[in-house]
C-alpha atoms as a PDB file:
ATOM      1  CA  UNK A   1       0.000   0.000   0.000  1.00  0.00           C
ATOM      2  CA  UNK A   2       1.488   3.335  -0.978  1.00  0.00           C
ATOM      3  CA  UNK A   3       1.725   5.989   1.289  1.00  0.00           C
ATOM      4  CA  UNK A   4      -1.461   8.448  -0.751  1.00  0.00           C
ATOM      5  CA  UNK A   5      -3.885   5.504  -0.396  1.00  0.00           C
ATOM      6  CA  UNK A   6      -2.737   5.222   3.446  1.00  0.00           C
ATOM      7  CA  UNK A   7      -3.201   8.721   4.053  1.00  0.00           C
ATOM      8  CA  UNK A   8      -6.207   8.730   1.895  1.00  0.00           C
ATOM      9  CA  UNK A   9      -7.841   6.114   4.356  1.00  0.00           C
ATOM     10  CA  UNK A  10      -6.395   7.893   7.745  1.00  0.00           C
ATOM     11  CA  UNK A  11      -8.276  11.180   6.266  1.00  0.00           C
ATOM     12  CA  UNK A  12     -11.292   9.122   6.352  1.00  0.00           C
ATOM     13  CA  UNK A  13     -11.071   7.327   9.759  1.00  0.00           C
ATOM     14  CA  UNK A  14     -12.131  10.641  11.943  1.00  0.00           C
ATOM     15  CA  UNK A  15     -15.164  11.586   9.413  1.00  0.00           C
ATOM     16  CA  UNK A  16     -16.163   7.712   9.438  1.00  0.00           C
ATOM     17  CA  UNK A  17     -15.759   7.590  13.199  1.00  0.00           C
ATOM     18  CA  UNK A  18     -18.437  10.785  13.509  1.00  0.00           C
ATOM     19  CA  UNK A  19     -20.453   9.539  11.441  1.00  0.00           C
ATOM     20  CA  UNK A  20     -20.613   6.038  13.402  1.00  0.00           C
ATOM     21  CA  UNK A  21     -21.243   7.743  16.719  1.00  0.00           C
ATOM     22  CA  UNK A  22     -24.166  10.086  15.411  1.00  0.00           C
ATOM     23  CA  UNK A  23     -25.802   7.045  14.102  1.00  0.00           C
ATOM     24  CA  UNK A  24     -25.233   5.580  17.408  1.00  0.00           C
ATOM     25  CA  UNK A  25     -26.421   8.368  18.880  1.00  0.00           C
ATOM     26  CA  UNK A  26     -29.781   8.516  16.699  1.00  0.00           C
ATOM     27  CA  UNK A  27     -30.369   4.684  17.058  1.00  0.00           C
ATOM     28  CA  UNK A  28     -30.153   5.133  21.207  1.00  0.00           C
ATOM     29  CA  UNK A  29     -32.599   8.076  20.644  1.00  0.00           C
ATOM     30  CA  UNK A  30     -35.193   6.064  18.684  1.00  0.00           C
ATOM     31  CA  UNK A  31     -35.231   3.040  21.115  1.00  0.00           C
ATOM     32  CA  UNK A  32     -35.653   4.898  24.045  1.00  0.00           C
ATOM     33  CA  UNK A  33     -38.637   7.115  22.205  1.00  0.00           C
ATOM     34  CA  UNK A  34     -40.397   4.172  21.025  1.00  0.00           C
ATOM     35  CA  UNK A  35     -39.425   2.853  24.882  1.00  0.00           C
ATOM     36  CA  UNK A  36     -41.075   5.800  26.192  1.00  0.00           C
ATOM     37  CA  UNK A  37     -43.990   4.822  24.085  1.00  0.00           C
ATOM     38  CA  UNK A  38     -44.817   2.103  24.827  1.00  0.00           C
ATOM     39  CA  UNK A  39     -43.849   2.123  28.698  1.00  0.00           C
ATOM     40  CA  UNK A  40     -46.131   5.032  29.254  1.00  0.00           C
ATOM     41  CA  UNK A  41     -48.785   3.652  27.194  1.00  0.00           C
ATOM     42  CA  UNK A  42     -49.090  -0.244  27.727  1.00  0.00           C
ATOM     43  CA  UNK A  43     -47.246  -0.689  31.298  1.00  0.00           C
ATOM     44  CA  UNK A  44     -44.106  -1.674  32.220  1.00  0.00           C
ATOM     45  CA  UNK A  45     -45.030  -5.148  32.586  1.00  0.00           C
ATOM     46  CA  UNK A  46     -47.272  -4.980  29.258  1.00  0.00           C
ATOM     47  CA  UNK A  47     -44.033  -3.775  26.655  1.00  0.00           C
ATOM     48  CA  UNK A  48     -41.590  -6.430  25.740  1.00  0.00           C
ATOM     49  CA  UNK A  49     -38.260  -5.806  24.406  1.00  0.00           C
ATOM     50  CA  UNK A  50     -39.504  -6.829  20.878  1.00  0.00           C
ATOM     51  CA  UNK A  51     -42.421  -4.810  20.971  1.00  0.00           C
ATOM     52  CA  UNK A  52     -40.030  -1.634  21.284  1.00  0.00           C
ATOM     53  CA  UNK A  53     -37.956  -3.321  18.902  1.00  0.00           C
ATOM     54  CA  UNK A  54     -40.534  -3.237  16.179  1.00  0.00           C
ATOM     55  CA  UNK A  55     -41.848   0.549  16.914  1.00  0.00           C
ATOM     56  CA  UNK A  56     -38.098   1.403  16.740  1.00  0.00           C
ATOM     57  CA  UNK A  57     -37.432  -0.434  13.807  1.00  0.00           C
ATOM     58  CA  UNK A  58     -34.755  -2.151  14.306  1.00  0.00           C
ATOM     59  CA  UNK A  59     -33.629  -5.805  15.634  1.00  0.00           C
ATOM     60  CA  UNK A  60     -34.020  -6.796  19.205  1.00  0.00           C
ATOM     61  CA  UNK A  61     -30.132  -7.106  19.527  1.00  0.00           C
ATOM     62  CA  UNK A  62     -29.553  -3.457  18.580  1.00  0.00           C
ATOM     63  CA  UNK A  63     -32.059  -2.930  21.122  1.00  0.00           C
ATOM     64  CA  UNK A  64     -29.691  -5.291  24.125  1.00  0.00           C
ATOM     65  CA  UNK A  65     -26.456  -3.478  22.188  1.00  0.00           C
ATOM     66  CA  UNK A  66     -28.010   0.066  22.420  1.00  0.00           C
ATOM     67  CA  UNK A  67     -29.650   0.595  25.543  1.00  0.00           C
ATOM     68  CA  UNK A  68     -30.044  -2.373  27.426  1.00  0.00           C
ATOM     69  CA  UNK A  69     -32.535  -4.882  28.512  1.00  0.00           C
ATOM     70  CA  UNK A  70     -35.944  -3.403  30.187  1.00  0.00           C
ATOM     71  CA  UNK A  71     -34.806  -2.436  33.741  1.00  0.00           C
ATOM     72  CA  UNK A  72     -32.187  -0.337  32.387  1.00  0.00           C
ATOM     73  CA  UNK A  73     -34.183   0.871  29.157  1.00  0.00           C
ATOM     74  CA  UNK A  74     -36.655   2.472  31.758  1.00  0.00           C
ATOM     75  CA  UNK A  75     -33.941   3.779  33.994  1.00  0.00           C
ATOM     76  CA  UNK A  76     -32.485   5.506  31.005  1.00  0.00           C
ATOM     77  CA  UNK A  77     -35.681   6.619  30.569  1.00  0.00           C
ATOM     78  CA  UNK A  78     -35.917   8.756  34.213  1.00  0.00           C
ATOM     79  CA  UNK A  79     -32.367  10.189  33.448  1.00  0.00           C
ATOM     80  CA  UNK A  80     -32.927  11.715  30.204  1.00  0.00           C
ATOM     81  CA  UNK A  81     -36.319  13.322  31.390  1.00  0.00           C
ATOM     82  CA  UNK A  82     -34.945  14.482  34.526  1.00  0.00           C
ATOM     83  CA  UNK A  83     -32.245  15.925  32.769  1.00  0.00           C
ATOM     84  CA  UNK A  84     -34.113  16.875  29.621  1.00  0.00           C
ATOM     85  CA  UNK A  85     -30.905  15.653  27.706  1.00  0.00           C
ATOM     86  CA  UNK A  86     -29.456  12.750  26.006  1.00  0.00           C
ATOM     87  CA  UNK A  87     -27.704  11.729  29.181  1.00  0.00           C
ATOM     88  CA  UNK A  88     -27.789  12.142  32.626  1.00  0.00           C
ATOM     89  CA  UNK A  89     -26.343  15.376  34.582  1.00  0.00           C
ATOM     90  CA  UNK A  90     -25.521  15.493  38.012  1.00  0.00           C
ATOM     91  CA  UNK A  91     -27.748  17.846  39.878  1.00  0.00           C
ATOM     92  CA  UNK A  92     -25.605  20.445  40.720  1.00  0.00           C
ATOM     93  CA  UNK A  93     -24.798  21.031  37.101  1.00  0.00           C
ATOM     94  CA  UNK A  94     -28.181  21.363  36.053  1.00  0.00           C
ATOM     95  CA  UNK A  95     -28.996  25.049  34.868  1.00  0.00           C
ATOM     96  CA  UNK A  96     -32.117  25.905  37.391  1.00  0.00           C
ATOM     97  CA  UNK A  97     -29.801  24.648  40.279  1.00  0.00           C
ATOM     98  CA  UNK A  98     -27.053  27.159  39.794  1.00  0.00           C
ATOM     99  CA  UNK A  99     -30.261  29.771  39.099  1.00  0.00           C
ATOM    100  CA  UNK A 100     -31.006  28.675  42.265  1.00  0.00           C
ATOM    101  CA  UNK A 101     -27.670  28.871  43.929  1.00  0.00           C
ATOM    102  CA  UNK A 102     -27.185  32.207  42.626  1.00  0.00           C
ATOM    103  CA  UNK A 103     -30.716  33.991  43.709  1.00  0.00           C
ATOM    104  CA  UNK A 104     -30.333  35.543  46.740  1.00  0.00           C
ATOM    105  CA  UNK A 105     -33.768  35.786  48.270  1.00  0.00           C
ATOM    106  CA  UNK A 106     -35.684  32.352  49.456  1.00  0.00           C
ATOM    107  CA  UNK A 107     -38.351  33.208  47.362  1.00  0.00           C
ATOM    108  CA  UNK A 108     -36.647  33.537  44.631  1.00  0.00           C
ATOM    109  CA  UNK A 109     -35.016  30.444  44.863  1.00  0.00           C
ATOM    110  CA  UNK A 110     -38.518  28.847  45.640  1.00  0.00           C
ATOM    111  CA  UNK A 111     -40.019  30.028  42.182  1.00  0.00           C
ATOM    112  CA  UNK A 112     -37.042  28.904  40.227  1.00  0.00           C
ATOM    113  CA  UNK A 113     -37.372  26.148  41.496  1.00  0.00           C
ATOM    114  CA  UNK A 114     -41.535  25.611  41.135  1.00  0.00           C
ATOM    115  CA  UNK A 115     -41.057  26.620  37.677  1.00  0.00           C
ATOM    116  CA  UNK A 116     -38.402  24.090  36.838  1.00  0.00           C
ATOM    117  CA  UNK A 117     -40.279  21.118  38.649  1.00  0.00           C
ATOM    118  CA  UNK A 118     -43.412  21.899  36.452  1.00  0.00           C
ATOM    119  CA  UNK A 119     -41.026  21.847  33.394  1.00  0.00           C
ATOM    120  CA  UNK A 120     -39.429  18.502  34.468  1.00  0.00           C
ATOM    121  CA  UNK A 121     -42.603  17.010  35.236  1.00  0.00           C
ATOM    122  CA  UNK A 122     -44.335  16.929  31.768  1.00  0.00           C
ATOM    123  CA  UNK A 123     -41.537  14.966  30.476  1.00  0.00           C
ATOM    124  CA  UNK A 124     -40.679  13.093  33.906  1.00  0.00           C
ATOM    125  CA  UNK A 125     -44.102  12.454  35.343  1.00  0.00           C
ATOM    126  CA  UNK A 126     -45.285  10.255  33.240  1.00  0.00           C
ATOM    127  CA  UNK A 127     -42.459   7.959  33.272  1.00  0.00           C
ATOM    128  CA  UNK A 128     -41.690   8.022  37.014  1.00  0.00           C
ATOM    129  CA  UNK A 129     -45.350   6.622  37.347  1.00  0.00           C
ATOM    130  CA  UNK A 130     -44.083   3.586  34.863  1.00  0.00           C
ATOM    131  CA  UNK A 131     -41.482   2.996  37.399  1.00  0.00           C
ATOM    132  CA  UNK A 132     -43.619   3.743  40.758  1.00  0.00           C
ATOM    133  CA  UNK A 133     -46.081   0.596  39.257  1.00  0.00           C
ATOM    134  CA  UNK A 134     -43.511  -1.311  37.860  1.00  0.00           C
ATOM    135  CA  UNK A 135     -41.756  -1.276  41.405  1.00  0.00           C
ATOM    136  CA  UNK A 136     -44.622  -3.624  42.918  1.00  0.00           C
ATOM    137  CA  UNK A 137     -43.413  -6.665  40.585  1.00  0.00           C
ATOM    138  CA  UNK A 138     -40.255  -6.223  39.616  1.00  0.00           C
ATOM    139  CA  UNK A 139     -37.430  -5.860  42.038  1.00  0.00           C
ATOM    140  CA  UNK A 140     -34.735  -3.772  39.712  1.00  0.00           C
ATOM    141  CA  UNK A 141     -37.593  -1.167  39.331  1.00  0.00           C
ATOM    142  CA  UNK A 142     -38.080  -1.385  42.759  1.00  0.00           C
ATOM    143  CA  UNK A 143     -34.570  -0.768  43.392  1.00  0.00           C
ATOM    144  CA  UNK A 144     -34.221   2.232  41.089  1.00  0.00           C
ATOM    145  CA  UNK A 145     -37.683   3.610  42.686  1.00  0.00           C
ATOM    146  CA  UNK A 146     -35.759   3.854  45.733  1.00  0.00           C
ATOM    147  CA  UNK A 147     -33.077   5.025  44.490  1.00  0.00           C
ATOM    148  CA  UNK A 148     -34.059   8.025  42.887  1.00  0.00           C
ATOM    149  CA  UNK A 149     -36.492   8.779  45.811  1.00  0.00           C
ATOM    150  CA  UNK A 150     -33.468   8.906  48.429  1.00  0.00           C
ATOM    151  CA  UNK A 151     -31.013  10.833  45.722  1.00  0.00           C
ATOM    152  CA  UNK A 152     -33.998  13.452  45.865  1.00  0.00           C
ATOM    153  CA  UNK A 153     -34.609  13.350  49.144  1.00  0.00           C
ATOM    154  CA  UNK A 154     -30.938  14.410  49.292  1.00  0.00           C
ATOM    155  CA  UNK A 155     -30.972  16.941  46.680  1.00  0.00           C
ATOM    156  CA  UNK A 156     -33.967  18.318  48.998  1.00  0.00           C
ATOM    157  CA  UNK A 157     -31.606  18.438  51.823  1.00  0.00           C
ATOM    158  CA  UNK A 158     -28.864  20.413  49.885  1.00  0.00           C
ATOM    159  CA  UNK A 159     -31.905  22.936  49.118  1.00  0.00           C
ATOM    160  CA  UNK A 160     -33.532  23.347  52.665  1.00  0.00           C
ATOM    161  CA  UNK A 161     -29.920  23.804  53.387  1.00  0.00           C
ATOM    162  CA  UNK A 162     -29.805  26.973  50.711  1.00  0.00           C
ATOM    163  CA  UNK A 163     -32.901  28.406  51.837  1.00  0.00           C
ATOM    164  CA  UNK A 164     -32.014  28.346  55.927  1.00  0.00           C
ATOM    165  CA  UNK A 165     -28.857  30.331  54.958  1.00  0.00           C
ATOM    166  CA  UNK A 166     -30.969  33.150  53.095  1.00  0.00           C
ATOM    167  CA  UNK A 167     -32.481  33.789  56.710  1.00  0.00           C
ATOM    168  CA  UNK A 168     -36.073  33.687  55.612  1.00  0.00           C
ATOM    169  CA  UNK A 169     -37.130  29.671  56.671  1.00  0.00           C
ATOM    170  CA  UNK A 170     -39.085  29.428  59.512  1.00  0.00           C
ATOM    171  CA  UNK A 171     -37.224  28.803  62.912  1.00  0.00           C
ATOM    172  CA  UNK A 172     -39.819  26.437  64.063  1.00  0.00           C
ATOM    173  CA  UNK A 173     -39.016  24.409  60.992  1.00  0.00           C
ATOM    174  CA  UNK A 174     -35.927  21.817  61.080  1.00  0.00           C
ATOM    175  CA  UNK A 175     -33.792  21.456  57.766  1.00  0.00           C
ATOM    176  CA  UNK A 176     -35.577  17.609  57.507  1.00  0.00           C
ATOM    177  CA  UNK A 177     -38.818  18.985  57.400  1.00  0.00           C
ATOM    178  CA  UNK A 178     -38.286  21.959  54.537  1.00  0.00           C
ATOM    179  CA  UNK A 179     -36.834  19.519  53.014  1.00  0.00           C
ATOM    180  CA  UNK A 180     -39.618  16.551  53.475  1.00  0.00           C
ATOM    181  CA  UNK A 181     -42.098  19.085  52.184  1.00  0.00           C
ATOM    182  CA  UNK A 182     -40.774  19.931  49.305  1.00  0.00           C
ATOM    183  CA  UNK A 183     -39.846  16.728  48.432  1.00  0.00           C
ATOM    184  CA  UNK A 184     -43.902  15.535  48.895  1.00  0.00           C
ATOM    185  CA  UNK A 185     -45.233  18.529  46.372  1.00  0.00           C
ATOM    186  CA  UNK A 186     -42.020  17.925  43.951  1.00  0.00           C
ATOM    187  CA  UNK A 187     -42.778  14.727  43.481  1.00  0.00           C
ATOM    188  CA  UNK A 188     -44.662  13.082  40.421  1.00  0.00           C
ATOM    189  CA  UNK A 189     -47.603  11.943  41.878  1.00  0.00           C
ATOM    190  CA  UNK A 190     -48.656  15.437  43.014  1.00  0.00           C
ATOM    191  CA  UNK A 191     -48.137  16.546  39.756  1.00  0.00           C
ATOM    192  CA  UNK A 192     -50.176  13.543  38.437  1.00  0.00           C
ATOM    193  CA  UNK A 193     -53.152  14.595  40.498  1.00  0.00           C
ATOM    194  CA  UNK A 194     -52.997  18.385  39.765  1.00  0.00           C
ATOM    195  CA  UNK A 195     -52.073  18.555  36.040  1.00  0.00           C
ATOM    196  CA  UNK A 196     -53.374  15.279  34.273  1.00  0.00           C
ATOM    197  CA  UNK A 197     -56.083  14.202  36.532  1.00  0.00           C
ATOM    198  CA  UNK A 198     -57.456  17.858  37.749  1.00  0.00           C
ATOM    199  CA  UNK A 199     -56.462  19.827  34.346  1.00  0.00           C
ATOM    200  CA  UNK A 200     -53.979  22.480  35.664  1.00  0.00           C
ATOM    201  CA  UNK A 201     -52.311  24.227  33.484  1.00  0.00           C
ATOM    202  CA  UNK A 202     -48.503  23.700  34.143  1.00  0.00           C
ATOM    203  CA  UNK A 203     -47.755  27.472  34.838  1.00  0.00           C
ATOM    204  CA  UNK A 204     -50.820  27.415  37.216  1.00  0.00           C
ATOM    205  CA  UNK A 205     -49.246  24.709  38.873  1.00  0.00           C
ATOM    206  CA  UNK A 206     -45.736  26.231  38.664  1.00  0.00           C
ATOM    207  CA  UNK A 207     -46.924  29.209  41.004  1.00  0.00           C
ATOM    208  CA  UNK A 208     -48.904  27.100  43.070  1.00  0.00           C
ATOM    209  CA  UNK A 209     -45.860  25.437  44.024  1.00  0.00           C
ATOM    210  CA  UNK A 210     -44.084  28.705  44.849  1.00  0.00           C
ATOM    211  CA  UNK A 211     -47.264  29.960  46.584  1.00  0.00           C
ATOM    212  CA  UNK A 212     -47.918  27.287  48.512  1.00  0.00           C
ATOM    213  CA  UNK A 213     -43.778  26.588  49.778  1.00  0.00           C
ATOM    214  CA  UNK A 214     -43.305  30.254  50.447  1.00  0.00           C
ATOM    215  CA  UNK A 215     -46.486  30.133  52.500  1.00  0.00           C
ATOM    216  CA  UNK A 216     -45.813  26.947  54.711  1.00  0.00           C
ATOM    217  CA  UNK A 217     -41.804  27.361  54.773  1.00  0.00           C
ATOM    218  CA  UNK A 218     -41.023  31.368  54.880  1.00  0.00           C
ATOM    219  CA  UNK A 219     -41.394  33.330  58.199  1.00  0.00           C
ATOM    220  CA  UNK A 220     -44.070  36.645  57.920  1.00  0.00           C
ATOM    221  CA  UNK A 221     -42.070  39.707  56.744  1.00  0.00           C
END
């Protein structure tokens, strides 16, 4: 081989490389939508790797090779909605947590974060209740149920722990219980009951959230 056609085909290897990955990239995005699908529309237990297979369009194996069998498939799933991405972020690089960070008041950091919770739930809501259901049969969704309920309960705890330092929490309150509260009214069932079983608007239900936590957590200017 002379040394044009071996530079020739080194020229090509970073081009065919991208190209590879986006394809990658777009298959992984297509399983989990037709994932998301069918989870939210047949039942965890009612969606079989095939079935997402065939709304995806591809093999079963690219499926396994892609994502992952079911368990992991729906934990994808709560990742990507939580983080409205492709892939998971950590929570304190999330863009509404450093709004929060940075606001100075409690309020403030209350209605950032109201507004960002009725964002998240539209795409998270309905999927966390796939995994809430799932949870009663099937003990890897019962395991990441837990799992993500503890992580927020943390992430709730790293927030009542923001608010107490703006001065403005209520000194009757403990850190645990800011943060159990908010953790109740963040969570998707709330949601659930409000905005697809009651018909709130999500913006209605944003500033109910801020209404409501600035009522029961903030001290009386």
């Amino acid at each position: 081989m002379n040394n044009r056609v071996k530079g020739d085909i080194a020229a090509k290897r970073p081009y065919n490389s991208a190209r590879r990955a986006e394809q990658a990239a777009e298959t992984r995005r297509v399983v989990l939508s037709a994932a998301h699908d069918l989870f939210t529309t047949q039942g965890y237990a009612g969606t079989t790797v095939s079935a997402i297979a065939t709304r995806a369009g591809v093999a079963a194996d690219t499926v396994y090779a892609t994502v992952g069998r079911k368990p992991i498939l729906l934990r994808e799933l709560v990742e990507t909605a939580i983080s409205g991405s492709t892939h998971a972020v950590p929570a304190e690089q999330r863009g509404y947590v450093r709004e929060i960070q940075a606001a100075s008041t409690a309020r403030d950091k209350l209605a950032i974060y109201a507004s960002a919770i009725a964002h998240i739930q539209q795409r998270l809501g309905p999927v966390f209740l796939v995994v809430r259901d799932a949870a009663g049969t099937d003990p890897e969704c019962a395991a990441l149920w837990s799992g993500i309920a503890e992580r927020r309960a943390a992430n709730m705890r790293n927030l009542a722990a923001d608010l107490r330092a703006t001065g403005e929490i209520r000194e009757d309150l403990t850190d645990q219980q800011v943060a159990d509260v908010i953790w109740s009214m963040n969570a998707a069932e709330y949601w659930d009951l409000l905005v697809r079983q009651r018909g709130w608007q999500s913006d209605d239900f944003a500033h109910w959230l801020a209404d409501a936590w600035t009522r029961l957590l903030l001290r009386e200017s």
